[in-house]
N, C-alpha and C. Protein backbone atom coordinates (compact mmCIF):
# COMPACT_ATOMS: atom_id res chain seq x y z
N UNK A 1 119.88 72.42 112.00
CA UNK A 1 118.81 72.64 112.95
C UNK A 1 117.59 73.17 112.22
N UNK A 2 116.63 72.77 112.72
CA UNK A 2 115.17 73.06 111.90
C UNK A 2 114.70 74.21 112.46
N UNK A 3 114.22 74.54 111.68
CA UNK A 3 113.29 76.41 112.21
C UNK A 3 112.14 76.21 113.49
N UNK A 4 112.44 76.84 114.25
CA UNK A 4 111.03 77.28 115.37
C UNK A 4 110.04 78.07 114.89
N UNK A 5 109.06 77.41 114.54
CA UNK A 5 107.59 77.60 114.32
C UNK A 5 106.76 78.22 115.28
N UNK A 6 107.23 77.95 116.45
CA UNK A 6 106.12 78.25 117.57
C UNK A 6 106.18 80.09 117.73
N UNK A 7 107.78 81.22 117.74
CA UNK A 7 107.36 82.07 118.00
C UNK A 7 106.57 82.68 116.53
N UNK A 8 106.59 82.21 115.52
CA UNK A 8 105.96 82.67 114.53
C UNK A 8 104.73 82.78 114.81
N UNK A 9 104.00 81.35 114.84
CA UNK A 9 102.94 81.37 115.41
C UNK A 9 102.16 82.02 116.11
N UNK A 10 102.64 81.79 117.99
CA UNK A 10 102.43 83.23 118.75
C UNK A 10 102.23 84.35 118.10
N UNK A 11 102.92 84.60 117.08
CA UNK A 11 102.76 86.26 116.75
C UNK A 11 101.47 86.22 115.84
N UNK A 12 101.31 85.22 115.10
CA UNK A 12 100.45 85.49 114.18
C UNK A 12 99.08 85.57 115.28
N UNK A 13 99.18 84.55 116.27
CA UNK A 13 98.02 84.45 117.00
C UNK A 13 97.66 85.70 117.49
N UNK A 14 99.06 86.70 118.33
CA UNK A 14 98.62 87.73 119.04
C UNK A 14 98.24 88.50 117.56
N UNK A 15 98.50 88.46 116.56
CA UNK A 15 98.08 90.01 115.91
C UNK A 15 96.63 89.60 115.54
N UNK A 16 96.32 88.35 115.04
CA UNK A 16 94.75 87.77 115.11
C UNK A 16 93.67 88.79 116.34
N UNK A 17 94.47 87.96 117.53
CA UNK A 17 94.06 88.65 118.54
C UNK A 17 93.86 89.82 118.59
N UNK A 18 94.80 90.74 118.37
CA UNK A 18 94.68 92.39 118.16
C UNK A 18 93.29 92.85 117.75
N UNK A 19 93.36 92.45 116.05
CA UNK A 19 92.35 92.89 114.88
C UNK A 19 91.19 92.16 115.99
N UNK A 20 91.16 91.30 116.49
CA UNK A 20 89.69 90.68 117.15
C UNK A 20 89.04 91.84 118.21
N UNK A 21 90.50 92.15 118.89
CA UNK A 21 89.66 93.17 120.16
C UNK A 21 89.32 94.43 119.22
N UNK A 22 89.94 94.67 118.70
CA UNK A 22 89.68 96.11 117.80
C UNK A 22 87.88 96.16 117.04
N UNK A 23 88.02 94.87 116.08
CA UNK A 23 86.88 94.54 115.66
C UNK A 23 85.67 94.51 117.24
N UNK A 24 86.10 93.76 118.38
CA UNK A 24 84.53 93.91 119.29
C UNK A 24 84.41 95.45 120.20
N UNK A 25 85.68 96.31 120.15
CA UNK A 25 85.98 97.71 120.48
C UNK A 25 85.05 98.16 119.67
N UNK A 26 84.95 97.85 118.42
CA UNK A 26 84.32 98.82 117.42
C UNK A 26 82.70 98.48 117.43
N UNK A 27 82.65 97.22 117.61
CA UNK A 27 81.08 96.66 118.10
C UNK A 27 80.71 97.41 119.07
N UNK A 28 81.54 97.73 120.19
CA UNK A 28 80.99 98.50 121.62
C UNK A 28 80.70 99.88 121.19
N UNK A 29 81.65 100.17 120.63
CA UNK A 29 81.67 101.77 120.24
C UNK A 29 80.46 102.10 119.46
N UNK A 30 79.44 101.28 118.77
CA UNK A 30 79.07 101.40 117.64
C UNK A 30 77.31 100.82 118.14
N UNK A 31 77.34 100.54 119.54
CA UNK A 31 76.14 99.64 120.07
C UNK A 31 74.98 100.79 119.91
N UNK A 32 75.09 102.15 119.82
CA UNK A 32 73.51 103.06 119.76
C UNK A 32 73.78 103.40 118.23
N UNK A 33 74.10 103.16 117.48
CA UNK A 33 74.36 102.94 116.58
C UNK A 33 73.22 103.12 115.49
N UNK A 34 72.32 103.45 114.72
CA UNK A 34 70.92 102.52 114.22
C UNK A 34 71.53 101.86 113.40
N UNK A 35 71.01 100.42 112.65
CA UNK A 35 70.92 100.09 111.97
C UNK A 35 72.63 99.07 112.06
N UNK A 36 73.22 99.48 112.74
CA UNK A 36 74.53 98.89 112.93
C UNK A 36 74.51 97.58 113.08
N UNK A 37 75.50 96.50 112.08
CA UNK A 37 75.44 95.24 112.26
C UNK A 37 76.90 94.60 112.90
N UNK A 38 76.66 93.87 113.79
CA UNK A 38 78.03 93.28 115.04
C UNK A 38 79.02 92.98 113.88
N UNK A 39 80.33 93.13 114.32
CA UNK A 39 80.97 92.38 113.04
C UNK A 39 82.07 91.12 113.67
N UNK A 40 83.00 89.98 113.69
CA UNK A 40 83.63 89.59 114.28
C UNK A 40 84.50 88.86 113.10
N UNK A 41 85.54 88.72 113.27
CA UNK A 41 86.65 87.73 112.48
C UNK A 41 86.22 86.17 112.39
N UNK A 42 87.00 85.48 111.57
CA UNK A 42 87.14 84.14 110.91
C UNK A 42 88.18 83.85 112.30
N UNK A 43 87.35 82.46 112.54
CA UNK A 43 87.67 81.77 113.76
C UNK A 43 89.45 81.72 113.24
N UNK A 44 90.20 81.71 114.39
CA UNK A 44 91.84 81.65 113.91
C UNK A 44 92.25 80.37 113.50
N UNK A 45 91.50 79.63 113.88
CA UNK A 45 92.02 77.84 113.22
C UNK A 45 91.74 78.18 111.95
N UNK A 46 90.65 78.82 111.50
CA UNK A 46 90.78 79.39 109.74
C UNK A 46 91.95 79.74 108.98
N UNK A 47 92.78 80.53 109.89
CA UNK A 47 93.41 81.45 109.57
C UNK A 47 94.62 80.15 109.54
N UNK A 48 94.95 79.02 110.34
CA UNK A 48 95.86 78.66 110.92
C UNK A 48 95.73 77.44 110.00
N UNK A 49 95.09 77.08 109.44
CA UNK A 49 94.41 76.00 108.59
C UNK A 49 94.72 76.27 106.93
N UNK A 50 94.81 77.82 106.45
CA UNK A 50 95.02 78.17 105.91
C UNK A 50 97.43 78.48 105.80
N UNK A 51 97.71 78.27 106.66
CA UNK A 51 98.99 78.11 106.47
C UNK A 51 99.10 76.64 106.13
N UNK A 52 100.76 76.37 105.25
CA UNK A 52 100.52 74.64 105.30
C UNK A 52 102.08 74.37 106.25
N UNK A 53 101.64 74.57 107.77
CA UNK A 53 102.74 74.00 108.54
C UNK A 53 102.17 72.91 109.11
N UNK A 54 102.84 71.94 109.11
CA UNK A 54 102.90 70.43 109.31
C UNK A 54 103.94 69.95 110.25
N UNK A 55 103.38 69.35 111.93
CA UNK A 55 103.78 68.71 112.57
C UNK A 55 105.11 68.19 111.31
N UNK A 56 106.69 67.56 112.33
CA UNK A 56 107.55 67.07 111.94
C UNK A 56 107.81 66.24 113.37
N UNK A 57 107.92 64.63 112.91
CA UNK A 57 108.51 63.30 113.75
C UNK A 57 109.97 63.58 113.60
N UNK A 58 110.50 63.93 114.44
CA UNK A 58 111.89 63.24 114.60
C UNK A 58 112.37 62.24 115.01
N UNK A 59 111.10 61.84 115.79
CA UNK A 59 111.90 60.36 116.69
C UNK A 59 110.73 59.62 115.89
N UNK A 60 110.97 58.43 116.09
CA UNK A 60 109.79 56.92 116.04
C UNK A 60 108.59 56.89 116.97
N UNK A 61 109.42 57.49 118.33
CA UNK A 61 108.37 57.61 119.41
C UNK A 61 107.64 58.78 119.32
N UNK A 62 107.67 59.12 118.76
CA UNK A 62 107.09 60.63 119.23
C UNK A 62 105.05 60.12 118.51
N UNK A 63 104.23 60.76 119.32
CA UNK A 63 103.22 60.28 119.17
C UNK A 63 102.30 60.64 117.66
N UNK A 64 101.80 60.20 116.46
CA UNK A 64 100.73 60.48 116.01
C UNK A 64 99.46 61.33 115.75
N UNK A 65 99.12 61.98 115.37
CA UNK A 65 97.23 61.95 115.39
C UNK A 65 96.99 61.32 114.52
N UNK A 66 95.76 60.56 115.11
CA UNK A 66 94.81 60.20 114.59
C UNK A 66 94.62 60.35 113.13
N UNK A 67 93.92 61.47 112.85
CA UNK A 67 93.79 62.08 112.03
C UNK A 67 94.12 63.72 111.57
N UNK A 68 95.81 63.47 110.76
CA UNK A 68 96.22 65.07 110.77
C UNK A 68 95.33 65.96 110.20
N UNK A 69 94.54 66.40 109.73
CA UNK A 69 93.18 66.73 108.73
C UNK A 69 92.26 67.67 110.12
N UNK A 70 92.65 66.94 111.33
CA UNK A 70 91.30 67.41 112.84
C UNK A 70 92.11 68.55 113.13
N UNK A 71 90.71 69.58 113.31
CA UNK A 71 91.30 70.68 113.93
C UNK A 71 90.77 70.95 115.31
N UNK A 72 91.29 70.59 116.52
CA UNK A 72 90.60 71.24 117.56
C UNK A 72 89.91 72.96 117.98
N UNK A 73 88.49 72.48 117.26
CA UNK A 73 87.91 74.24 117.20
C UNK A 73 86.77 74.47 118.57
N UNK A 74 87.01 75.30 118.62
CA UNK A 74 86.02 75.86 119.98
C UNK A 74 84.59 76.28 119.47
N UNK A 75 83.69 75.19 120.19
CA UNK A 75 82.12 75.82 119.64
C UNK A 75 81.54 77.03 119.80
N UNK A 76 81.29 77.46 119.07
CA UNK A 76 80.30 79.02 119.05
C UNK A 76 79.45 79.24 119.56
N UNK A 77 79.10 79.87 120.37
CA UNK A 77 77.87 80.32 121.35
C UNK A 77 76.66 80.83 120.62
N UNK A 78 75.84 80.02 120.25
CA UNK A 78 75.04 80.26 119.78
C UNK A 78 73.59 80.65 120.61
N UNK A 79 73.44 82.08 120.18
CA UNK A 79 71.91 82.25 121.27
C UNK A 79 71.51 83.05 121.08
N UNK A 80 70.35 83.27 121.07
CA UNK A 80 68.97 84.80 120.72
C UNK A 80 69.90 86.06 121.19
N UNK A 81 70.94 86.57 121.24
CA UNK A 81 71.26 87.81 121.80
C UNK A 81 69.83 89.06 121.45
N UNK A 82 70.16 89.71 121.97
CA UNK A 82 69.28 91.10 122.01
C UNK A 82 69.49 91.87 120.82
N UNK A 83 68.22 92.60 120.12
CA UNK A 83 68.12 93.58 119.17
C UNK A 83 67.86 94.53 119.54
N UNK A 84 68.70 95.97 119.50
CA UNK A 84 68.28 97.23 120.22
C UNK A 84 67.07 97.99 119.51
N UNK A 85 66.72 99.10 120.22
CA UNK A 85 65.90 99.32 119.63
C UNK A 85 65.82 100.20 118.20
N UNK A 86 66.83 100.52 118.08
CA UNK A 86 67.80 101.43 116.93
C UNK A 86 67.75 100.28 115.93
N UNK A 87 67.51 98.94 116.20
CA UNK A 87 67.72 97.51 114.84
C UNK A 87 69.46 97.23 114.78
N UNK A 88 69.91 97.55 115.68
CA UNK A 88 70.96 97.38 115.15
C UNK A 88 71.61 95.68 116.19
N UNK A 89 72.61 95.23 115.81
CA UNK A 89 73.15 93.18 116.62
C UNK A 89 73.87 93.10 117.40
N UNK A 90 74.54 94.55 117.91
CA UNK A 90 75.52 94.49 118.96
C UNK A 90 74.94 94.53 120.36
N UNK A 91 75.57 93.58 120.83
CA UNK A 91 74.54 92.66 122.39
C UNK A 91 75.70 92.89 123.29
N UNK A 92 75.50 94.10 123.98
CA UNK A 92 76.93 94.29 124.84
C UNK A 92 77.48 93.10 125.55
N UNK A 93 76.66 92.28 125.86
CA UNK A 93 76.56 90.69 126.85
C UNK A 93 78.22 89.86 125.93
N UNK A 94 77.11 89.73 124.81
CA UNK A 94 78.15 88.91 123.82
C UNK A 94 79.33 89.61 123.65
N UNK A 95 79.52 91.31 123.23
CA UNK A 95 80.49 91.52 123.10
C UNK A 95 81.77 91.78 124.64
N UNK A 96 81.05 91.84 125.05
CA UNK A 96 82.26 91.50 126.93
C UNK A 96 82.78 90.09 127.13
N UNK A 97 81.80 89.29 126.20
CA UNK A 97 82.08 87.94 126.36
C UNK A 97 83.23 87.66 125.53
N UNK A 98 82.96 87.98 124.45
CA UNK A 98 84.14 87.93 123.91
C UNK A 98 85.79 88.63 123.76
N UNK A 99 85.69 90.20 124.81
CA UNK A 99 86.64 90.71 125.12
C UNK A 99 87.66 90.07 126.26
N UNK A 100 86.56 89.20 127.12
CA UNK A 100 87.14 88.34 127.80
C UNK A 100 87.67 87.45 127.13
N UNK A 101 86.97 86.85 126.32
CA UNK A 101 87.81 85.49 125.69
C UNK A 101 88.94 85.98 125.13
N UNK A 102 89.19 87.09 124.38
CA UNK A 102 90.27 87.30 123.67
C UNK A 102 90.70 87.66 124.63
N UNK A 103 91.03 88.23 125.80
CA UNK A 103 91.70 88.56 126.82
C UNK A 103 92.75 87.19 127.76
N UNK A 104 91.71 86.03 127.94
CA UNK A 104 92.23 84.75 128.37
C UNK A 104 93.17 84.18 127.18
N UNK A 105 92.66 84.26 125.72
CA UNK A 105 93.58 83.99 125.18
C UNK A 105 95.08 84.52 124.88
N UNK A 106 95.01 85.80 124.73
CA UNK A 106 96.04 86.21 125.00
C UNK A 106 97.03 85.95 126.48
N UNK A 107 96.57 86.18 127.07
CA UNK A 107 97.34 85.88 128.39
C UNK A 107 97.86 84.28 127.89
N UNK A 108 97.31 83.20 127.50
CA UNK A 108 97.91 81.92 127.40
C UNK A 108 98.76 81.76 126.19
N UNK A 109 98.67 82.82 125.35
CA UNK A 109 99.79 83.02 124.17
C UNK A 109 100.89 83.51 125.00
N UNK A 110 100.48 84.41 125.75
CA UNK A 110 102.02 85.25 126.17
C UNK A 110 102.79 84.46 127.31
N UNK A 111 102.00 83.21 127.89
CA UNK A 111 102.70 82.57 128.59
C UNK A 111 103.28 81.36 128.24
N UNK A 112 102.69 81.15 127.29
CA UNK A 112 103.37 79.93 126.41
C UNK A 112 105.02 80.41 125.88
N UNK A 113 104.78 81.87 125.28
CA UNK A 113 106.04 81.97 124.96
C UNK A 113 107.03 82.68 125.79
N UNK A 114 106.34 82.49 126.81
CA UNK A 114 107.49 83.20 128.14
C UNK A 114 108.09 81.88 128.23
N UNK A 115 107.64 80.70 128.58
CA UNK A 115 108.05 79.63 128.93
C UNK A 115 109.00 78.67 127.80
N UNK A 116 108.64 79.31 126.69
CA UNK A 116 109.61 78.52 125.30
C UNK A 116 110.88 78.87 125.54
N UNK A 117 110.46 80.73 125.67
CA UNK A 117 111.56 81.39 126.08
C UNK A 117 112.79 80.68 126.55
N UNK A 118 112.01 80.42 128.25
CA UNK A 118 112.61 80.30 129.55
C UNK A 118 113.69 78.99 129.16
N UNK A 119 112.73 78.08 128.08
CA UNK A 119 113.70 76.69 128.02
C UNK A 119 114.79 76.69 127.12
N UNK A 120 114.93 77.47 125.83
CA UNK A 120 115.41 78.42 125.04
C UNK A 120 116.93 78.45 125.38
N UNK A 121 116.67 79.84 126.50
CA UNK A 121 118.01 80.31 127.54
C UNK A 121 118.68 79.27 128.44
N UNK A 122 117.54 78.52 129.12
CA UNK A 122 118.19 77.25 129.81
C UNK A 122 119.13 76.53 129.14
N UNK A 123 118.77 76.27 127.46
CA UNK A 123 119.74 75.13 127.07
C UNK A 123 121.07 76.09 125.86
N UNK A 124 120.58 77.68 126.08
CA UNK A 124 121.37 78.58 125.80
C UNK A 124 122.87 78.44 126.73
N UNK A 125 122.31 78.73 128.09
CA UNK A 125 122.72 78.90 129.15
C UNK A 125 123.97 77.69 129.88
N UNK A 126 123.64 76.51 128.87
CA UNK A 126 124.58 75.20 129.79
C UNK A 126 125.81 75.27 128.83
């Protein structure tokens, strides 16, 4: 039997996740700040791009990409945020924005692997 990749994964994703909220915690904490510059992590497909795990076909049918090389990455919000008056880049706007995002993401990590779980025990279970 071949190794499960996926809860590895998950984990690496949630601890990504972690260091991310910590890093825009520290942006918030740090917004009257003078001179203070925003800081944020290397998008996680970096991080994930940087491992060399590689899809495995077991069957004939099983489908392809295109091109294994594509990484589905999420575009960056790019936009004039606000400069306080202290000079410093932390734009409370952006950084809520992104406590949310890491917030949605997490929630869809932890339900992904509730559900691996769930199928796991099911075929534990027969």
């Amino acid at each position: 039997m071949e190794p499960i990749y996926l809860l590895s994964l998950a984990s690496r994703k949630s601890g990504w996740l972690a260091a991310r909220q910590a890093t825009v915690a520290s942006n918030i904490s740090n917004a009257n700040t003078p001179g203070y510059r925003a800081k944020d992590l290397a998008a996680f497909s970096e991080v994930l791009n940087k491992t060399q795990m590689t899809l495995a076909s077991t069957n004939v049918g099983h489908i392809t990409p295109d091109n294994p090389d594509a990484v589905d990455e999420a575009k960056s919000a790019t936009g004039n945020w606000e400069v306080t008056e202290t000079g410093n880049s932390v734009g409370l706007e952006e950084e809520l924005m992104k406590a949310n995002t890491i917030s949605g993401d997490y929630e869809l990590t932890t339900n992904i692997v509730k559900s691996f779980h769930a199928m796991l025990m099911s075929v534990v279970k027969e």
